[in-house]
PDB file of N, CA and C in Angstrom:
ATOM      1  N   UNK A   1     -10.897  -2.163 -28.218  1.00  0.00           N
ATOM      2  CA  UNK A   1      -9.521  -2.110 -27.818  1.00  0.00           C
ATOM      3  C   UNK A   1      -9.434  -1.670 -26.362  1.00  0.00           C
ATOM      4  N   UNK A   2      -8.435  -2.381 -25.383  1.00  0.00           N
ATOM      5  CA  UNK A   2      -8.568  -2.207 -24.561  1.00  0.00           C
ATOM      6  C   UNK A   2      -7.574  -0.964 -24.090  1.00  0.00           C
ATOM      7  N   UNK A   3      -7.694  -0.132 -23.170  1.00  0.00           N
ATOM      8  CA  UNK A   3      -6.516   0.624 -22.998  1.00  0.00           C
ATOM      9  C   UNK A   3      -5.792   0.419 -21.886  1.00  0.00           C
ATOM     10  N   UNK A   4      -4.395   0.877 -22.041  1.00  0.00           N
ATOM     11  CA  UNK A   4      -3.072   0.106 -21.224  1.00  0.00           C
ATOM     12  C   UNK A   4      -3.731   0.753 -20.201  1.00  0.00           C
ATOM     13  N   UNK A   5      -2.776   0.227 -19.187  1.00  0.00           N
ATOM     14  CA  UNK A   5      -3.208   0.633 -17.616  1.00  0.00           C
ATOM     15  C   UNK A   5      -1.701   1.841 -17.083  1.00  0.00           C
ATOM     16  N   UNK A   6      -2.108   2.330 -16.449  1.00  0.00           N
ATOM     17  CA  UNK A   6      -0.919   3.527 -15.832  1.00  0.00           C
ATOM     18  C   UNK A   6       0.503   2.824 -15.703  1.00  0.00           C
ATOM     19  N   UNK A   7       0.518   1.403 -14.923  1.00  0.00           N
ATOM     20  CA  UNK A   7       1.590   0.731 -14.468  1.00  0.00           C
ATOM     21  C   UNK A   7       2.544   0.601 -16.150  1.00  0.00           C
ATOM     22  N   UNK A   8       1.511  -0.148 -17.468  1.00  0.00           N
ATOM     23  CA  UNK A   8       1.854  -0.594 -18.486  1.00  0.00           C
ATOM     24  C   UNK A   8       2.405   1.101 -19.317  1.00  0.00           C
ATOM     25  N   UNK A   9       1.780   2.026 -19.128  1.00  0.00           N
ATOM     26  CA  UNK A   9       2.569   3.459 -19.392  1.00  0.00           C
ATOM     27  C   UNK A   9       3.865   4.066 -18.387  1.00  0.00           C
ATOM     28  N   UNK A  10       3.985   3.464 -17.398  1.00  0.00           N
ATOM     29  CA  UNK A  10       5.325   4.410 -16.751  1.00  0.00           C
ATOM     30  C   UNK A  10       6.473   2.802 -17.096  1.00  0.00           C
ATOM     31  N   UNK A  11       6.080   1.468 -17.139  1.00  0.00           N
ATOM     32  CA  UNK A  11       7.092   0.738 -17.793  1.00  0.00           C
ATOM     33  C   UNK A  11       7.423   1.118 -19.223  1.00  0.00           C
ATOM     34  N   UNK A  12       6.412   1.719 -20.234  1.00  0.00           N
ATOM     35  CA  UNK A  12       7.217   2.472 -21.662  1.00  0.00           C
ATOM     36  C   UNK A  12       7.745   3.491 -21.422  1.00  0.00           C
ATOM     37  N   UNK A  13       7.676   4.112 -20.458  1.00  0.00           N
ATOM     38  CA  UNK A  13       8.418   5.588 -20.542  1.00  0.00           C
ATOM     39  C   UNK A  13       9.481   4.911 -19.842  1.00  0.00           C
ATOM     40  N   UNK A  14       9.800   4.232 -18.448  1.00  0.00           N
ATOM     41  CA  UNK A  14      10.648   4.007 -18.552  1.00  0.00           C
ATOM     42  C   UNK A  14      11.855   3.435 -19.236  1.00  0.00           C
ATOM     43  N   UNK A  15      10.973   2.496 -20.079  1.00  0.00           N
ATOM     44  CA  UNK A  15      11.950   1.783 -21.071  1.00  0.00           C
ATOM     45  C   UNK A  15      12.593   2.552 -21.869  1.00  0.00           C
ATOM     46  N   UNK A  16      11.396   3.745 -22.712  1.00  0.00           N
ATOM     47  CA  UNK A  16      11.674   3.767 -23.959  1.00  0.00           C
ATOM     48  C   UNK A  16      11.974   5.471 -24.218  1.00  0.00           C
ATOM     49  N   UNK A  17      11.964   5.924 -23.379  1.00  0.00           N
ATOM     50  CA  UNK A  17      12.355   7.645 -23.107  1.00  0.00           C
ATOM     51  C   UNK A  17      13.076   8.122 -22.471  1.00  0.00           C
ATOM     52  N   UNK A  18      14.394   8.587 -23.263  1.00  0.00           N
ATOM     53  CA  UNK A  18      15.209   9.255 -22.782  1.00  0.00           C
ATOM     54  C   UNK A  18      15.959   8.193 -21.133  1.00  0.00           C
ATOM     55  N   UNK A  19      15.682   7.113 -21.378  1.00  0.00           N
ATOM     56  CA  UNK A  19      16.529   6.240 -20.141  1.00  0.00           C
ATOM     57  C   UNK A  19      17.884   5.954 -20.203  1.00  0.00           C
ATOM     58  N   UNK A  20      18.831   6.671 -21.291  1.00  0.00           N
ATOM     59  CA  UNK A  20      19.972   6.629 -21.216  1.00  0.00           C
ATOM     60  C   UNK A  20      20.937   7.789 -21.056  1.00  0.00           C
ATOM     61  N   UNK A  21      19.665   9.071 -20.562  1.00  0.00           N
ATOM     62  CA  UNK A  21      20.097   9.912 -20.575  1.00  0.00           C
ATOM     63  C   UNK A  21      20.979  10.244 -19.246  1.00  0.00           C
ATOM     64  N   UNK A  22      22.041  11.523 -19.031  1.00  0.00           N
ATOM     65  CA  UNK A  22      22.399  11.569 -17.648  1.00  0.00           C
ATOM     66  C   UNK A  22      21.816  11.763 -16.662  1.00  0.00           C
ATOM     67  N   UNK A  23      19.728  12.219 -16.651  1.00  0.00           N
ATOM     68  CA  UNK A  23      19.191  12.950 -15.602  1.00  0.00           C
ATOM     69  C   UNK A  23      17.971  11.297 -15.690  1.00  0.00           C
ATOM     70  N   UNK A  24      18.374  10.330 -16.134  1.00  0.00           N
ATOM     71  CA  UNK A  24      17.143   9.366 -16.451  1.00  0.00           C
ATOM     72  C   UNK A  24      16.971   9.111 -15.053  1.00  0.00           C
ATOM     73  N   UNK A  25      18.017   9.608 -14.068  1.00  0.00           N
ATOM     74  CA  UNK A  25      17.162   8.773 -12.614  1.00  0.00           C
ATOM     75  C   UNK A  25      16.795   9.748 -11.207  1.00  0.00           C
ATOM     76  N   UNK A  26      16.296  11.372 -12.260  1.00  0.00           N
ATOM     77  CA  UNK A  26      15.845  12.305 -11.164  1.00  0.00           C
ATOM     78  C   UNK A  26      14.370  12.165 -11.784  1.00  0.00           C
ATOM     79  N   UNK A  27      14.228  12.148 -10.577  1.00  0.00           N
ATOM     80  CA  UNK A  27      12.413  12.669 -10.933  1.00  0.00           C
ATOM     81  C   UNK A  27      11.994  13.866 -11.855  1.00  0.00           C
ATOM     82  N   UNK A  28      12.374  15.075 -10.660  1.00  0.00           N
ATOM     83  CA  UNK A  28      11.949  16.142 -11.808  1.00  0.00           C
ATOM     84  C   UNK A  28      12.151  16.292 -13.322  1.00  0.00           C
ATOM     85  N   UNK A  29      13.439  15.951 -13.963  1.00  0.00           N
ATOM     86  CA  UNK A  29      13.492  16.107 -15.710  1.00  0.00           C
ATOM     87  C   UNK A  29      12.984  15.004 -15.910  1.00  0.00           C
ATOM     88  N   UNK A  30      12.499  14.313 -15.587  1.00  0.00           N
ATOM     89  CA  UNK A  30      11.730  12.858 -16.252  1.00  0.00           C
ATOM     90  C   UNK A  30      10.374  13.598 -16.454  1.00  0.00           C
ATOM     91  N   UNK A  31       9.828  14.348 -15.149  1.00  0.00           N
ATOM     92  CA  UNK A  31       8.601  14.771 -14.826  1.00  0.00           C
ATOM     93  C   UNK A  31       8.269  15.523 -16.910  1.00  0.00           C
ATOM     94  N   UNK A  32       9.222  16.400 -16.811  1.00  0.00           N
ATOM     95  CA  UNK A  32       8.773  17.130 -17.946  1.00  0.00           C
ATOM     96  C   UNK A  32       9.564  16.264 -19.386  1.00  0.00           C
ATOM     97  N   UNK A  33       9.574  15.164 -19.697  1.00  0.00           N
ATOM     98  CA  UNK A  33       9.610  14.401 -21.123  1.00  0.00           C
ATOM     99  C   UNK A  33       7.853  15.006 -21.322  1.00  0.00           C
ATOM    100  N   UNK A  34       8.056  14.525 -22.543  1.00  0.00           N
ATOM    101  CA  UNK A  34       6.605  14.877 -23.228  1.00  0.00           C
ATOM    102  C   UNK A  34       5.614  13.286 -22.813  1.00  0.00           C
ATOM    103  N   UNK A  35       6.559  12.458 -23.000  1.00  0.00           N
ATOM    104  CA  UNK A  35       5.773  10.813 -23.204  1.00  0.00           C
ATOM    105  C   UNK A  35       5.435  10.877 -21.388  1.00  0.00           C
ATOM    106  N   UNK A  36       5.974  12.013 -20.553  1.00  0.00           N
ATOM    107  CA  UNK A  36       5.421  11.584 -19.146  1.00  0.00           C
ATOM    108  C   UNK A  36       4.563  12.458 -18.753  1.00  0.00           C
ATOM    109  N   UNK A  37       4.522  14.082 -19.152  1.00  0.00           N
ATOM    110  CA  UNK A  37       3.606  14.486 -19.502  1.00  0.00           C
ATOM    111  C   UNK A  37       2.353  13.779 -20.041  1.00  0.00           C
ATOM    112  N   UNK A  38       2.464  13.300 -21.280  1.00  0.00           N
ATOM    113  CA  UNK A  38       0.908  12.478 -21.549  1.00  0.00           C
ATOM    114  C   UNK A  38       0.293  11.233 -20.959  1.00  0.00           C
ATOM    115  N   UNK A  39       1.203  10.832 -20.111  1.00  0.00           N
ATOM    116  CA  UNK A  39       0.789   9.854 -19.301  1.00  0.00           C
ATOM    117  C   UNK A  39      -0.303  10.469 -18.148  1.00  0.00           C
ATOM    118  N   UNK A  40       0.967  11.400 -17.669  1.00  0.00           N
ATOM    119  CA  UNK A  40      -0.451  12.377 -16.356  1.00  0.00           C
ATOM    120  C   UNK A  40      -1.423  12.989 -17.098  1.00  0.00           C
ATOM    121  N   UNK A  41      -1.252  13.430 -18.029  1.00  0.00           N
ATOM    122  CA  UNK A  41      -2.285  13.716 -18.790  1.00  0.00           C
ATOM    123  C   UNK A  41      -3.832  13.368 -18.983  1.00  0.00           C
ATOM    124  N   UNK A  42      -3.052  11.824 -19.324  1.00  0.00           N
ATOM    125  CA  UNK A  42      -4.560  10.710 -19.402  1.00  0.00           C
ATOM    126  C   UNK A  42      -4.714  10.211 -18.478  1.00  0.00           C
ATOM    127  N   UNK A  43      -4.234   9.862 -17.368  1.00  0.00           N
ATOM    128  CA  UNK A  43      -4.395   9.598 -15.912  1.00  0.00           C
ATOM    129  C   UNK A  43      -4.596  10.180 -14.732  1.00  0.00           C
ATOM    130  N   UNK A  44      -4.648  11.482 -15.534  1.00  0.00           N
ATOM    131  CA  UNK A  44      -4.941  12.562 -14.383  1.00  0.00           C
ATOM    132  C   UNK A  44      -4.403  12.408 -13.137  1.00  0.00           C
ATOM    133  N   UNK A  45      -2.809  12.459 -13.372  1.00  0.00           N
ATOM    134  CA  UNK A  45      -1.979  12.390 -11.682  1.00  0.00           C
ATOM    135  C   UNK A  45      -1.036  13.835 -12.127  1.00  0.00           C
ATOM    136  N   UNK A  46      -0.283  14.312 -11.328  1.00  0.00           N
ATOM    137  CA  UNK A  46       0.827  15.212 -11.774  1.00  0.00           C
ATOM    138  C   UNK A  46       1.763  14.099 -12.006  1.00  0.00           C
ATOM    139  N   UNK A  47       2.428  15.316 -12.590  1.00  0.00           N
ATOM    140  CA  UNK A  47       3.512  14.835 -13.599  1.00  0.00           C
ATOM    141  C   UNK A  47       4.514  14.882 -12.944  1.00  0.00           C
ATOM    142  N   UNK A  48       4.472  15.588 -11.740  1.00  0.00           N
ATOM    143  CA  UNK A  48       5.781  14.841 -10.629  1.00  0.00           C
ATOM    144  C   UNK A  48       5.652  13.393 -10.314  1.00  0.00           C
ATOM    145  N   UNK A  49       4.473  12.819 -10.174  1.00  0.00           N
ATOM    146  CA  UNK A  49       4.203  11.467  -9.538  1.00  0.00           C
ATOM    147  C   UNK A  49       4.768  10.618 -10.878  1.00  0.00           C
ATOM    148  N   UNK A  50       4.653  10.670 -12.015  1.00  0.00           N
ATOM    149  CA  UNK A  50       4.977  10.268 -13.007  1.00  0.00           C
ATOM    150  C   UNK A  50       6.943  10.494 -13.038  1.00  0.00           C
ATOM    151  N   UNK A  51       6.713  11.334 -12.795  1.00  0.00           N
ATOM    152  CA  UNK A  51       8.590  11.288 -12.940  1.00  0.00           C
ATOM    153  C   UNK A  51       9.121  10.581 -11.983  1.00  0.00           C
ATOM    154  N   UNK A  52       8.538  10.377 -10.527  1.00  0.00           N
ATOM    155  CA  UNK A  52       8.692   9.674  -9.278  1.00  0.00           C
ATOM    156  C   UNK A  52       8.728   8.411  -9.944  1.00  0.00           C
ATOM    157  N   UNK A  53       7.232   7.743 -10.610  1.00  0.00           N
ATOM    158  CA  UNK A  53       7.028   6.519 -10.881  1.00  0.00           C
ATOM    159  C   UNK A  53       8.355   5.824 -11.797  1.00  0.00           C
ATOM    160  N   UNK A  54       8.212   6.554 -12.623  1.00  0.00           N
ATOM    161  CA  UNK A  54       9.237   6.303 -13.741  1.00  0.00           C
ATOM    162  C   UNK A  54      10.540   6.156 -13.338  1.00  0.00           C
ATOM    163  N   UNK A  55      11.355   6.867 -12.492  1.00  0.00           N
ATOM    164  CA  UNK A  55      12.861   6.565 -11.727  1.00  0.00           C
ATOM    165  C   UNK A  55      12.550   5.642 -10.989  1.00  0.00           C
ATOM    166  N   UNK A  56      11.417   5.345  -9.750  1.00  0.00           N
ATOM    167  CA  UNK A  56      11.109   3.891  -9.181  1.00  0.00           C
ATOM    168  C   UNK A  56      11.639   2.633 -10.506  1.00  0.00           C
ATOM    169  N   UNK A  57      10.375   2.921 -11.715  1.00  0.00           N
ATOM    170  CA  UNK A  57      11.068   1.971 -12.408  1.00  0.00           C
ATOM    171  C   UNK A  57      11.891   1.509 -12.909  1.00  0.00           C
ATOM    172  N   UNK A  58      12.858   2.375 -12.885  1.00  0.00           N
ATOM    173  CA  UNK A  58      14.050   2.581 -13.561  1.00  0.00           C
ATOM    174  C   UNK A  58      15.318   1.473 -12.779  1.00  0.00           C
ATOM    175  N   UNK A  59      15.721   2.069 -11.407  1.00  0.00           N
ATOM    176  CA  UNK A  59      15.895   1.703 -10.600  1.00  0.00           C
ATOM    177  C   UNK A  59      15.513   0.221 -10.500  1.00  0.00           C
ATOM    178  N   UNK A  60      14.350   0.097 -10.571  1.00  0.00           N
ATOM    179  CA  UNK A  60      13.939  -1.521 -10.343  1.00  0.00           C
ATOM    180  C   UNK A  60      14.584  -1.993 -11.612  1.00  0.00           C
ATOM    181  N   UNK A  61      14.443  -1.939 -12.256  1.00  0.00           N
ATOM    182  CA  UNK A  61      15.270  -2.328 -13.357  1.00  0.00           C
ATOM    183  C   UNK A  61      16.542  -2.536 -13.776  1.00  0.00           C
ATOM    184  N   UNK A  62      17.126  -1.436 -13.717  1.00  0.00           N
ATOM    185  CA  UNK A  62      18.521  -1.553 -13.174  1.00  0.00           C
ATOM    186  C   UNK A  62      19.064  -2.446 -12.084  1.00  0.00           C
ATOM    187  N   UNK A  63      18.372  -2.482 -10.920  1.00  0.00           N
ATOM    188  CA  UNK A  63      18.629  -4.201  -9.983  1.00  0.00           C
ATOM    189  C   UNK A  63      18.422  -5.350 -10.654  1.00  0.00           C
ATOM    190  N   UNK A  64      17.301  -5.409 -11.833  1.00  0.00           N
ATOM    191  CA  UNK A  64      16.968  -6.651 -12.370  1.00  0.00           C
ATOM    192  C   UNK A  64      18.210  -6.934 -13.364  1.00  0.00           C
ATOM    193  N   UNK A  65      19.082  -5.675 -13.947  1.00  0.00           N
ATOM    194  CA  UNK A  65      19.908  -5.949 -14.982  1.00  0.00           C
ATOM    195  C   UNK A  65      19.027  -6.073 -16.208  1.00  0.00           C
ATOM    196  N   UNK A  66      17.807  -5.409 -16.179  1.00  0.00           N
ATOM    197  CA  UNK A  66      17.117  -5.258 -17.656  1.00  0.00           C
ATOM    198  C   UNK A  66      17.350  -3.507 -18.401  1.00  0.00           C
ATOM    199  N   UNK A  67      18.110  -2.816 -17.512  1.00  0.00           N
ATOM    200  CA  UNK A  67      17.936  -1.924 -18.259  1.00  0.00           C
ATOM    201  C   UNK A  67      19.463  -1.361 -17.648  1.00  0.00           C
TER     202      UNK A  67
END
């Protein structure tokens, strides 16, 4: 089995955690979800860069009208 890649983990967190919440497009409370936590976790980045990544995606998304 192959395992997802970092990019394919901050598109599920963005999708699928807490993205409808009122803070879904600050970095820092994204930083501390648990599902972004275990992302830096297994990728060994901080979990600020992960909350960064994750509002990037968010954002991109929101321009696309997918989320």
């Amino acid at each position: 089995m192959r395992r997802a890649s970092y990019r394919q983990a901050i598109e599920w967190v963005a999708l699928n955690d807490s993205a409808a919440d009122g803070d879904a497009f600050e970095p820092e409370p994204v930083s501390y979800l648990v599902s972004a936590a275990l992302v830096a976790d297994i990728f060994d980045v901080p979990s600020e860069r992960v909350g960064r990544d994750v509002v990037r995606r968010r954002e991109q998304l929101k321009k696309a009208r997918l989320l």
